[in-house]
Protein backbone atom coordinates (compact mmCIF):
# COMPACT_ATOMS: atom_id res chain seq x y z
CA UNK A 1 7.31 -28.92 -55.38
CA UNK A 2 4.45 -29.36 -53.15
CA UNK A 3 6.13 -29.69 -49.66
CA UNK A 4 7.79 -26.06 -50.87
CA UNK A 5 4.10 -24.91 -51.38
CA UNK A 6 2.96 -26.18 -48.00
CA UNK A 7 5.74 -24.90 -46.05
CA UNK A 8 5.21 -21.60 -47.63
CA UNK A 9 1.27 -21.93 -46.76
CA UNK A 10 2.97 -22.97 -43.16
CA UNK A 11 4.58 -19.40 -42.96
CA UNK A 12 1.84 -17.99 -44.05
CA UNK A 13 -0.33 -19.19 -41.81
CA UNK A 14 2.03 -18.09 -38.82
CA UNK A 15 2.26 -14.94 -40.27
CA UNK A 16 -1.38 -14.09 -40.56
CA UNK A 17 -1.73 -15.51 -36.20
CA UNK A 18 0.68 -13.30 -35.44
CA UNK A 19 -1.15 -10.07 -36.89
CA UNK A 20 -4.32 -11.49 -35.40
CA UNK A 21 -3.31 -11.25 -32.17
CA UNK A 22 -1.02 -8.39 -32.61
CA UNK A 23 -4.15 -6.16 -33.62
CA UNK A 24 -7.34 -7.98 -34.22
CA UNK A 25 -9.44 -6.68 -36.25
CA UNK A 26 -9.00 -3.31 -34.56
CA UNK A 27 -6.19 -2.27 -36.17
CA UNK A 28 -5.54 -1.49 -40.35
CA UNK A 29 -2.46 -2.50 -40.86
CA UNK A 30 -2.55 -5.87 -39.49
CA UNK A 31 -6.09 -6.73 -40.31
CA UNK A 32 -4.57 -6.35 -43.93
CA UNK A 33 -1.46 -8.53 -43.16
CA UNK A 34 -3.42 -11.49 -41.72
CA UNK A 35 -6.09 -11.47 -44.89
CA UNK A 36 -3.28 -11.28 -46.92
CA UNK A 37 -1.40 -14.21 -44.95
CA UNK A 38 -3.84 -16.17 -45.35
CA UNK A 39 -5.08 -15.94 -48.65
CA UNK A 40 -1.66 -16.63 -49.80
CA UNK A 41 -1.48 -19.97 -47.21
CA UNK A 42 -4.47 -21.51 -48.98
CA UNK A 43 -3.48 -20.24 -52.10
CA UNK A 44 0.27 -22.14 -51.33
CA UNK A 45 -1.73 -24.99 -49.57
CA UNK A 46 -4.04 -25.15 -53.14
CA UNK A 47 -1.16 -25.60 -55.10
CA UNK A 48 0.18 -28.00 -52.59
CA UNK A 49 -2.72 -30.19 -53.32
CA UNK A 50 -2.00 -31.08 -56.53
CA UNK A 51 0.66 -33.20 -55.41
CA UNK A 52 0.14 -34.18 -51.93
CA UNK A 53 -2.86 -36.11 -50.60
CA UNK A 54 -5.70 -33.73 -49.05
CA UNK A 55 -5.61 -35.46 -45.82
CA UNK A 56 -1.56 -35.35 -45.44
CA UNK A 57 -1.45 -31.95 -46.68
CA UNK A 58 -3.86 -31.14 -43.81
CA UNK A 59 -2.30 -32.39 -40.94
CA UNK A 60 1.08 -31.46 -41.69
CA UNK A 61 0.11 -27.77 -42.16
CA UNK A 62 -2.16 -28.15 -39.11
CA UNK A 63 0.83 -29.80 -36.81
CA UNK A 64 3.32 -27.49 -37.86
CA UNK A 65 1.15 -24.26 -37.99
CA UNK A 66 0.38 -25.60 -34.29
CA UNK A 67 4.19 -25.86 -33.03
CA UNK A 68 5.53 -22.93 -35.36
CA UNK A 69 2.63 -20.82 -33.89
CA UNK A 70 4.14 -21.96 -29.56
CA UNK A 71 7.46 -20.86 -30.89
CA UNK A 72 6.09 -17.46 -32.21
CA UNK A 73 4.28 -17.09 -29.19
CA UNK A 74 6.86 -18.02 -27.07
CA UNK A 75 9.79 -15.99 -28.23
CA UNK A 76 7.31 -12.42 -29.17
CA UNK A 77 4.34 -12.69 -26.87
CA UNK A 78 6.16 -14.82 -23.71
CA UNK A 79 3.25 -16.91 -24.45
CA UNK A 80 5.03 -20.20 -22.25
CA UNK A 81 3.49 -23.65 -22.67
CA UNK A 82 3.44 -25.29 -19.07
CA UNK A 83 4.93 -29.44 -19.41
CA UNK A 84 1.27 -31.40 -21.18
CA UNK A 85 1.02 -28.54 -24.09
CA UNK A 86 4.81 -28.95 -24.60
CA UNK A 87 4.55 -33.28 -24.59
CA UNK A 88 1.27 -32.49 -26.53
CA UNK A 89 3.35 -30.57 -29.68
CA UNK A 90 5.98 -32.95 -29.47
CA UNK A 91 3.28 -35.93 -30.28
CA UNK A 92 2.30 -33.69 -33.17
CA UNK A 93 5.58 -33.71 -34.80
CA UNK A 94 6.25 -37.25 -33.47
CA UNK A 95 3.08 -37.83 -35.53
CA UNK A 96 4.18 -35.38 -38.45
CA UNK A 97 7.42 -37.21 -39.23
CA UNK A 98 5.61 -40.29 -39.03
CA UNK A 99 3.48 -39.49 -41.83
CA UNK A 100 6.08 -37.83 -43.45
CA UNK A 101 9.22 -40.63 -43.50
CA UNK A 102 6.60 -43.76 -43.50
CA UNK A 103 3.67 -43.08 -44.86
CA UNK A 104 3.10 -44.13 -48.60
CA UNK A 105 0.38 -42.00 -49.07
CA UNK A 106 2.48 -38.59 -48.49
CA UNK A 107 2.40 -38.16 -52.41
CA UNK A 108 0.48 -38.98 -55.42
């Protein structure tokens, strides 16, 4: 149950960037969208917690929220990573998957 929790905090998370930089904190609407995205990720990533090491639950969310966010901003901002931010991501989930498939600290 707690990698559902952090990939729901993951959402979250990519959520709440995306209403950041669609309005700042200029705008209502999504001002209220990225509090509420958010407080729901570390709400998720809370519950996560209780099952997953602090430290794994952490870089997961971090390395995901990272490459999730590049997609986001590449497909509704043409945001385009030039060739070392794209190797860069791909280390991330190189380095995601490794914790994930070998690590024996991935849960309690």
């Amino acid at each position: 149950m707690g990698y559902f929790y952090l990939s729901i905090a993951i959402l979250m998370e990519a959520v709440a960037m995306t209403a950041l930089k669609t309005g700042g904190f200029s705008k209502f609407i999504p001002t209220f969208i990225m509090a509420t995205a958010y407080g729901l990720s570390f709400y998720c990533m809370l519950l996560a917690l209780k099952t997953i090491p602090m430290g794994i639950t952490y870089a997961i969310w971090a390395g995901v929220g990272i490459i999730l966010i590049a997609i986001v901003g590449f497909l509704r901002f043409q945001e385009t990573p030039d060739f070392p931010a794209i190797v860069g991501m791909f280390l991330i989930l190189i380095g995601v998957i490794v914790i994930r498939v070998f690590s024996q600290t991935s849960i309690h």
